[in-house]
N, C-alpha and C. Protein backbone atom coordinates (compact mmCIF):
# COMPACT_ATOMS: atom_id res chain seq x y z
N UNK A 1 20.06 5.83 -9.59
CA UNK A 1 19.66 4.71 -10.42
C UNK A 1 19.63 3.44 -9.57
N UNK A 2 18.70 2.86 -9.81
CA UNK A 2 18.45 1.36 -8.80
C UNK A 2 19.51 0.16 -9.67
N UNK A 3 19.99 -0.03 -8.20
CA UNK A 3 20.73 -1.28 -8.78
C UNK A 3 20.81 -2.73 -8.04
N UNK A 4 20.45 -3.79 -8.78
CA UNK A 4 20.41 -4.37 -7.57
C UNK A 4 22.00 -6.06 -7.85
N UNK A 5 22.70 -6.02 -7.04
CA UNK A 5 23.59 -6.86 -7.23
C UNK A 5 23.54 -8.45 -6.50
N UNK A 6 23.61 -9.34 -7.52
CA UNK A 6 23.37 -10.90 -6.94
C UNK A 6 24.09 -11.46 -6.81
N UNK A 7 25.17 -12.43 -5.73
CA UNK A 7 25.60 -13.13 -6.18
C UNK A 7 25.57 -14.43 -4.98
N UNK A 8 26.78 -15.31 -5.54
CA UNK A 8 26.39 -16.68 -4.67
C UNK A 8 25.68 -17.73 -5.67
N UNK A 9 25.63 -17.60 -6.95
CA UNK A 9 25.35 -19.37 -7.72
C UNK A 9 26.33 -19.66 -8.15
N UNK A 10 25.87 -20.69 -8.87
CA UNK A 10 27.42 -21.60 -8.56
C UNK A 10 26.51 -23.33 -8.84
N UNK A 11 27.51 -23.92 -9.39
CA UNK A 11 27.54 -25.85 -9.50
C UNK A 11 27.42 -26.36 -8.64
N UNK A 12 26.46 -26.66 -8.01
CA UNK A 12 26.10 -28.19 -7.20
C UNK A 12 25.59 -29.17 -7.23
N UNK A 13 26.27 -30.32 -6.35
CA UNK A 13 25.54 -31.64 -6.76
C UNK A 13 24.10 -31.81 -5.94
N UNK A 14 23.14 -32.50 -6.74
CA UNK A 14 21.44 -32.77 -5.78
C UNK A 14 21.71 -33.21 -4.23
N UNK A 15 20.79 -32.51 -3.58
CA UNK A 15 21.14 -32.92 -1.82
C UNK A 15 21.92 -31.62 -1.29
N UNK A 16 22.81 -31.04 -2.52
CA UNK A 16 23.58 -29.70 -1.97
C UNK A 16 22.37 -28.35 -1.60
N UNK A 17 23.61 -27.52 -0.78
CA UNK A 17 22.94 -26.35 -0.47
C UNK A 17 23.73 -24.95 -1.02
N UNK A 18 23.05 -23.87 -1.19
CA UNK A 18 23.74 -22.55 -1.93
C UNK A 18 22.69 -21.60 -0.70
N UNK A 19 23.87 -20.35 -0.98
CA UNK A 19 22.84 -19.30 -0.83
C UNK A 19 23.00 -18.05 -1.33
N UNK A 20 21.98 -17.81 -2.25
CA UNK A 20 21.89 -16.29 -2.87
C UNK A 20 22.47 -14.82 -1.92
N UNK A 21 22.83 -14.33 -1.98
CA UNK A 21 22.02 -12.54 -2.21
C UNK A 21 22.25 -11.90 -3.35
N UNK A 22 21.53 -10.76 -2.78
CA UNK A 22 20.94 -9.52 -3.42
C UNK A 22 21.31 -8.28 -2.60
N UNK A 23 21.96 -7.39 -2.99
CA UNK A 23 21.76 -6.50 -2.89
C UNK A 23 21.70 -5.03 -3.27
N UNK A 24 20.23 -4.11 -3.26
CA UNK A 24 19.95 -3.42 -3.61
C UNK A 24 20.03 -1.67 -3.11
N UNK A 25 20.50 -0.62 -3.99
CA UNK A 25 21.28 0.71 -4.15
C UNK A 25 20.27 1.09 -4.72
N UNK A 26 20.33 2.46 -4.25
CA UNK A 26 19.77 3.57 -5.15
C UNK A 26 18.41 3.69 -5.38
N UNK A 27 17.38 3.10 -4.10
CA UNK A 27 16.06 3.17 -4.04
C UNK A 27 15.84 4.22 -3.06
N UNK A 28 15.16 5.63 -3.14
CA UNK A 28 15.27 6.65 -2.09
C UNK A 28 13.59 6.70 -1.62
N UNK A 29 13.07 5.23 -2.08
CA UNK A 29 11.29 5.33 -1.58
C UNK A 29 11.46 3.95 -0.73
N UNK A 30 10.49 3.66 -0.17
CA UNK A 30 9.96 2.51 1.02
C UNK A 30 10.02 1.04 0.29
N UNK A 31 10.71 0.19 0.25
CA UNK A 31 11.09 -1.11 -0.28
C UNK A 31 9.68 -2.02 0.38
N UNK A 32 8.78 -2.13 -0.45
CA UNK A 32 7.67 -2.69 0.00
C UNK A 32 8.05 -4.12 -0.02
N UNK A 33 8.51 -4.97 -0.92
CA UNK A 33 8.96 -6.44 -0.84
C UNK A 33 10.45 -6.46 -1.67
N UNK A 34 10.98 -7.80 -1.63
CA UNK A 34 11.88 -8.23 -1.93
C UNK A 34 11.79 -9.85 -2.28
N UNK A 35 12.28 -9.85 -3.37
CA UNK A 35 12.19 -11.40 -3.56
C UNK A 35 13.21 -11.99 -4.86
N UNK A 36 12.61 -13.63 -4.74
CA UNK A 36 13.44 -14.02 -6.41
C UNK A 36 12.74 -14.59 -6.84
N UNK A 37 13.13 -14.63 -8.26
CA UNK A 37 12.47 -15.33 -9.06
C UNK A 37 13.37 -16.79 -9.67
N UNK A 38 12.89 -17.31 -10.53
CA UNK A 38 14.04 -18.42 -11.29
C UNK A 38 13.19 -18.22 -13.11
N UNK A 39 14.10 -18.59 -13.76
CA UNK A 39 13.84 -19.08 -14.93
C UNK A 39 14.84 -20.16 -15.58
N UNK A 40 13.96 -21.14 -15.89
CA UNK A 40 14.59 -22.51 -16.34
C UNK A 40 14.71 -22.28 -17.77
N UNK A 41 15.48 -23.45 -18.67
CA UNK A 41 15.56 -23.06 -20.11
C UNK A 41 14.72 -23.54 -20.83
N UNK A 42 13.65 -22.76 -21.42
CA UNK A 42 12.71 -23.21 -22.34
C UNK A 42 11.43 -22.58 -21.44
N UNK A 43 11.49 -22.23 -20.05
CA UNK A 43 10.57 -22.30 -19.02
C UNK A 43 10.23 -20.78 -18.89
N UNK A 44 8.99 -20.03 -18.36
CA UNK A 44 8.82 -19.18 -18.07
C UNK A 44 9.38 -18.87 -16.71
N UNK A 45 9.51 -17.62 -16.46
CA UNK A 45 9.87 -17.18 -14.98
C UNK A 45 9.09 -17.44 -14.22
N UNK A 46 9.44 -17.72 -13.18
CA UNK A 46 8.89 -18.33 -12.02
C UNK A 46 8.98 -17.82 -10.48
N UNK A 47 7.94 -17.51 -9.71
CA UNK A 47 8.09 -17.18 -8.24
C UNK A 47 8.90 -18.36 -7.53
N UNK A 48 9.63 -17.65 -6.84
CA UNK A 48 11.06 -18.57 -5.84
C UNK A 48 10.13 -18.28 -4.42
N UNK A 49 10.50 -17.03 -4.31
CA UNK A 49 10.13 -16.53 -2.85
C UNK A 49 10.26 -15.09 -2.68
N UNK A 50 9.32 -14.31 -1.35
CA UNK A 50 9.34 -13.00 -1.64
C UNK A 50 9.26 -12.29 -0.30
N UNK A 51 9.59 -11.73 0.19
CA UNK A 51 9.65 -10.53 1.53
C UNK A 51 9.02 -9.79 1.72
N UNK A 52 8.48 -9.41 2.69
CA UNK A 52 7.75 -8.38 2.75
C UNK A 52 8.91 -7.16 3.64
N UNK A 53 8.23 -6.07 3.97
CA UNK A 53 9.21 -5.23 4.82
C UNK A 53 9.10 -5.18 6.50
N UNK A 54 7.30 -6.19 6.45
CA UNK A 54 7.37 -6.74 7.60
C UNK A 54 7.45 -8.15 8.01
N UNK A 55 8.25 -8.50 7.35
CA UNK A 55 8.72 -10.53 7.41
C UNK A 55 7.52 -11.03 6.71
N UNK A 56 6.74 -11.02 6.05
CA UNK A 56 5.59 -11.86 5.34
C UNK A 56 6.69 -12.22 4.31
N UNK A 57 6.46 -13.31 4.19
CA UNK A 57 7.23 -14.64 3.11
C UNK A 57 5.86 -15.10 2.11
N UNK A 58 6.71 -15.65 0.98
CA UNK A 58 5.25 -16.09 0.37
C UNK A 58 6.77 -16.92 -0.23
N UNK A 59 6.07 -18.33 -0.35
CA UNK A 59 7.35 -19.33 -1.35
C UNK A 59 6.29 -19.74 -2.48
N UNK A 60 7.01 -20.08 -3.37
CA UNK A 60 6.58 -20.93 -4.34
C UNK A 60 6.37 -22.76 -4.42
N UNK A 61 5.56 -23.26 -4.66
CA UNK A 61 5.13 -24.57 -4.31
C UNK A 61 6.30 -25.83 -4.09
N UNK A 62 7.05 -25.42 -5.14
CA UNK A 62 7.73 -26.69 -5.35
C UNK A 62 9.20 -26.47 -4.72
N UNK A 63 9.20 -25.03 -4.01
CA UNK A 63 10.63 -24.96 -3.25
C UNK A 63 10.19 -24.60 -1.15
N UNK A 64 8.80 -24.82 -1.54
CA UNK A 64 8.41 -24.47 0.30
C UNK A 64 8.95 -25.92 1.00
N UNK A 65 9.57 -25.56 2.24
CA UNK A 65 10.34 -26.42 2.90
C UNK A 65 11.63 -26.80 2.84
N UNK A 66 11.95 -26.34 1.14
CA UNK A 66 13.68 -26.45 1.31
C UNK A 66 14.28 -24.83 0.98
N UNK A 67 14.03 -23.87 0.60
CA UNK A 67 14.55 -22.76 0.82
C UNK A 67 14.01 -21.56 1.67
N UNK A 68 14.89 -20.50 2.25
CA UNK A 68 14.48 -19.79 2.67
C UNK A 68 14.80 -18.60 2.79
N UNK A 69 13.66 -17.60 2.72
CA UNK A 69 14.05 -16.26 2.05
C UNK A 69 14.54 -15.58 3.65
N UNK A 70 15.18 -14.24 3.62
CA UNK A 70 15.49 -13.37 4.22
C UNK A 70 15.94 -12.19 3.98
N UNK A 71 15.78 -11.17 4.90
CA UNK A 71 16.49 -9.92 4.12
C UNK A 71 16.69 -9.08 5.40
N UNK A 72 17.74 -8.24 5.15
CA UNK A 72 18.37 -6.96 6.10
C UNK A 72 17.88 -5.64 5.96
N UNK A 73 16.98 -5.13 6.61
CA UNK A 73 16.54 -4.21 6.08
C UNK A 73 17.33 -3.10 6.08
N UNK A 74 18.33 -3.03 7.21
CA UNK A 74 18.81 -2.12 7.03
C UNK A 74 19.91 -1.77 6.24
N UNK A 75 20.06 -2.73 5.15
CA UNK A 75 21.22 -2.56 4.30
C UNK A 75 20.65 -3.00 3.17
N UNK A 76 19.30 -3.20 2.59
CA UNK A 76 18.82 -3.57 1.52
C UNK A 76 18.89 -4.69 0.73
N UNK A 77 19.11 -5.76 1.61
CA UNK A 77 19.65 -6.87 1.23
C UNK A 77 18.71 -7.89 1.62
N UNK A 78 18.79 -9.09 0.38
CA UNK A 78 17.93 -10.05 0.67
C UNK A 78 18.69 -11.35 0.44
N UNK A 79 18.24 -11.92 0.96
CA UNK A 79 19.17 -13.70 0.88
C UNK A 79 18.60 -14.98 0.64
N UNK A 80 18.68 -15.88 -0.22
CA UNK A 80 17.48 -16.65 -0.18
C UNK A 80 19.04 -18.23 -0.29
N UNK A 81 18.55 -18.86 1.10
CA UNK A 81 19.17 -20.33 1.27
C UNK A 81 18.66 -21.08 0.75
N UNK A 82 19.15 -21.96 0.02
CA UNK A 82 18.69 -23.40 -0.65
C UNK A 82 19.01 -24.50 -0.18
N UNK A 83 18.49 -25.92 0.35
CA UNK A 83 18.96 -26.64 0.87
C UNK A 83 18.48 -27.62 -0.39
N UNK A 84 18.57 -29.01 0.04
CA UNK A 84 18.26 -30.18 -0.49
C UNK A 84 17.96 -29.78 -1.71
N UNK A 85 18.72 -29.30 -2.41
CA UNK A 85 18.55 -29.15 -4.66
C UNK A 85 18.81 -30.01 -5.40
N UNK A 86 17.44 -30.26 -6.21
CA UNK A 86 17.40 -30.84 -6.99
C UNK A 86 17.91 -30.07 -8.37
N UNK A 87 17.96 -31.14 -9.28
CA UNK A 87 18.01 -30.87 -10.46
C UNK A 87 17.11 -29.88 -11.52
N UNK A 88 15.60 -29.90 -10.98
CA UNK A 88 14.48 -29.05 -11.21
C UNK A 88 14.68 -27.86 -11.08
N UNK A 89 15.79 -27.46 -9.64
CA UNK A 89 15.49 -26.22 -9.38
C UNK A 89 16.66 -25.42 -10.45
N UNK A 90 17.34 -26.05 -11.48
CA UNK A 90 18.72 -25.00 -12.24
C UNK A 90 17.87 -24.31 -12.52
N UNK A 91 18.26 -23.40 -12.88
CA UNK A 91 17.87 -21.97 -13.65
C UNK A 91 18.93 -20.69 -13.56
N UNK A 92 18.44 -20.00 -14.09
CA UNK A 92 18.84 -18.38 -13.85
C UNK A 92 17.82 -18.02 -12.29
N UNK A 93 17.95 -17.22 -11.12
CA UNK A 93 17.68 -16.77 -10.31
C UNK A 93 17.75 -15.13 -10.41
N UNK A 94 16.73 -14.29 -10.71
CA UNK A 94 16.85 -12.97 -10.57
C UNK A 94 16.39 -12.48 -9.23
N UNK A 95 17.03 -11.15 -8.62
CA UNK A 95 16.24 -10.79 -7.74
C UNK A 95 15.72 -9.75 -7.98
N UNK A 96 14.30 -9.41 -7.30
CA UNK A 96 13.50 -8.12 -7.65
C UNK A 96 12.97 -7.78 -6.29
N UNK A 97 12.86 -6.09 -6.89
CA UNK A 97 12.68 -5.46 -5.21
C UNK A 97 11.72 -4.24 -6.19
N UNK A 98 10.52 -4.61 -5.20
CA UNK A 98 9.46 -3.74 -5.60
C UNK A 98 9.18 -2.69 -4.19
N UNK A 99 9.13 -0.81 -4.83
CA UNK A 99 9.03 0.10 -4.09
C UNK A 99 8.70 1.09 -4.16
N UNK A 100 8.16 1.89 -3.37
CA UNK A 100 7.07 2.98 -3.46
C UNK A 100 5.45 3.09 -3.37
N UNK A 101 4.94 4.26 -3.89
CA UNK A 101 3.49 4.04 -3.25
C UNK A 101 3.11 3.45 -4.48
N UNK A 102 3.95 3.67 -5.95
CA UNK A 102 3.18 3.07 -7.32
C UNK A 102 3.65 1.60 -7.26
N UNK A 103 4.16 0.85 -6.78
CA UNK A 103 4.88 -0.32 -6.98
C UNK A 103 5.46 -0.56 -7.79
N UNK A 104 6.79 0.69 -8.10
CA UNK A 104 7.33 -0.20 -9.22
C UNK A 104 8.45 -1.06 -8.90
N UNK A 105 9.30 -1.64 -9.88
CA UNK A 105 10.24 -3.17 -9.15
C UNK A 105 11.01 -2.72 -10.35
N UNK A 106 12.21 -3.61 -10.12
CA UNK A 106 13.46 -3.61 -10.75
C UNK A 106 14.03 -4.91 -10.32
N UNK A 107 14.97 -5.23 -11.67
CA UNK A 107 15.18 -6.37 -11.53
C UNK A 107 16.73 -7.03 -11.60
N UNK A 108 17.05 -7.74 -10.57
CA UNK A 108 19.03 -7.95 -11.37
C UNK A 108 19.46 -8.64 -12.44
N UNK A 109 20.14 -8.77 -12.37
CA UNK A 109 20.65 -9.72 -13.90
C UNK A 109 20.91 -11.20 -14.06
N UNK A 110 20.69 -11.31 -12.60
CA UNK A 110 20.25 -13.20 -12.53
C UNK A 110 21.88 -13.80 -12.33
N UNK A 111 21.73 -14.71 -11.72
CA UNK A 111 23.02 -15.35 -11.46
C UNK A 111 21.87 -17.24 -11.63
N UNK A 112 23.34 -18.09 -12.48
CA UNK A 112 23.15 -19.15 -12.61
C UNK A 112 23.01 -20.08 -11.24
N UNK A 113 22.21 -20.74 -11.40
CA UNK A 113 22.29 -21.45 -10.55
C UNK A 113 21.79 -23.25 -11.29
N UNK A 114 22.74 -24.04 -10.95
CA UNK A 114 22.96 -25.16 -12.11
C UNK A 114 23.11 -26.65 -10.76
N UNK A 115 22.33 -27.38 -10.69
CA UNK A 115 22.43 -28.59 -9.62
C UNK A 115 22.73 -29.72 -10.90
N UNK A 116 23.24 -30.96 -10.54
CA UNK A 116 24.12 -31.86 -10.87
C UNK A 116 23.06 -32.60 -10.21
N UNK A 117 23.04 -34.03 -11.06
CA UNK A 117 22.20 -35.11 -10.42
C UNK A 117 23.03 -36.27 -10.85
């Protein structure tokens, strides 16, 4: 069974920095990407940032230049640093890891992530 475990959010004040992981069990096919998402309250989910299995990054507009994704491949793990946070960016943060030849993805259970202004 795929599982994927997040942690690292947490209360900070704007200007602060955090950093996620993720890490993901129990995938026995080819981890094509890795990434996160956010969802704000009232807000739809939203692309954070995403991995490829050969370093291709893709960020989302309003967080390119202050966070940055990464991942271990050999331990299934992905990490995404946040620097300079604003208030915009609180949300819930899920991570998802899409794999195999059908692409399917799975998703964690989101860890808060809450900035102070």
């Amino acid at each position: 069974q795929v599982q994927l475990v997040e942690s690292g959010g947490g209360l900070v004040q704007a200007g602060g920095s955090l950093r996620l992981s993720c890490a993901a069990s129990g995938i026995h096919f080819r981890i094509n990407s890795m990434g996160w998402y956010r969802q704000a309250p009232g807000k739809e989910r939203e692309l954070v940032a995403t991995i490829t299995a050969s370093g291709y990054t893709l960020y989302g507009v309003s967080v390119k230049g202050r966070f940055t994704i990464s991942r271990d491949n050999g331990k299934n793990n992905v990490y995404l640093q946040m620097t300079n946070l604003k208030s915009e960016d609180t949300g819930v943060y899920y991570c998802n890891v899409e794999y195999g030849s059908l692409g399917e993805d799975s998703w964690g259970q989101g860890t808060q992530v809450t900035v102070s202004s």
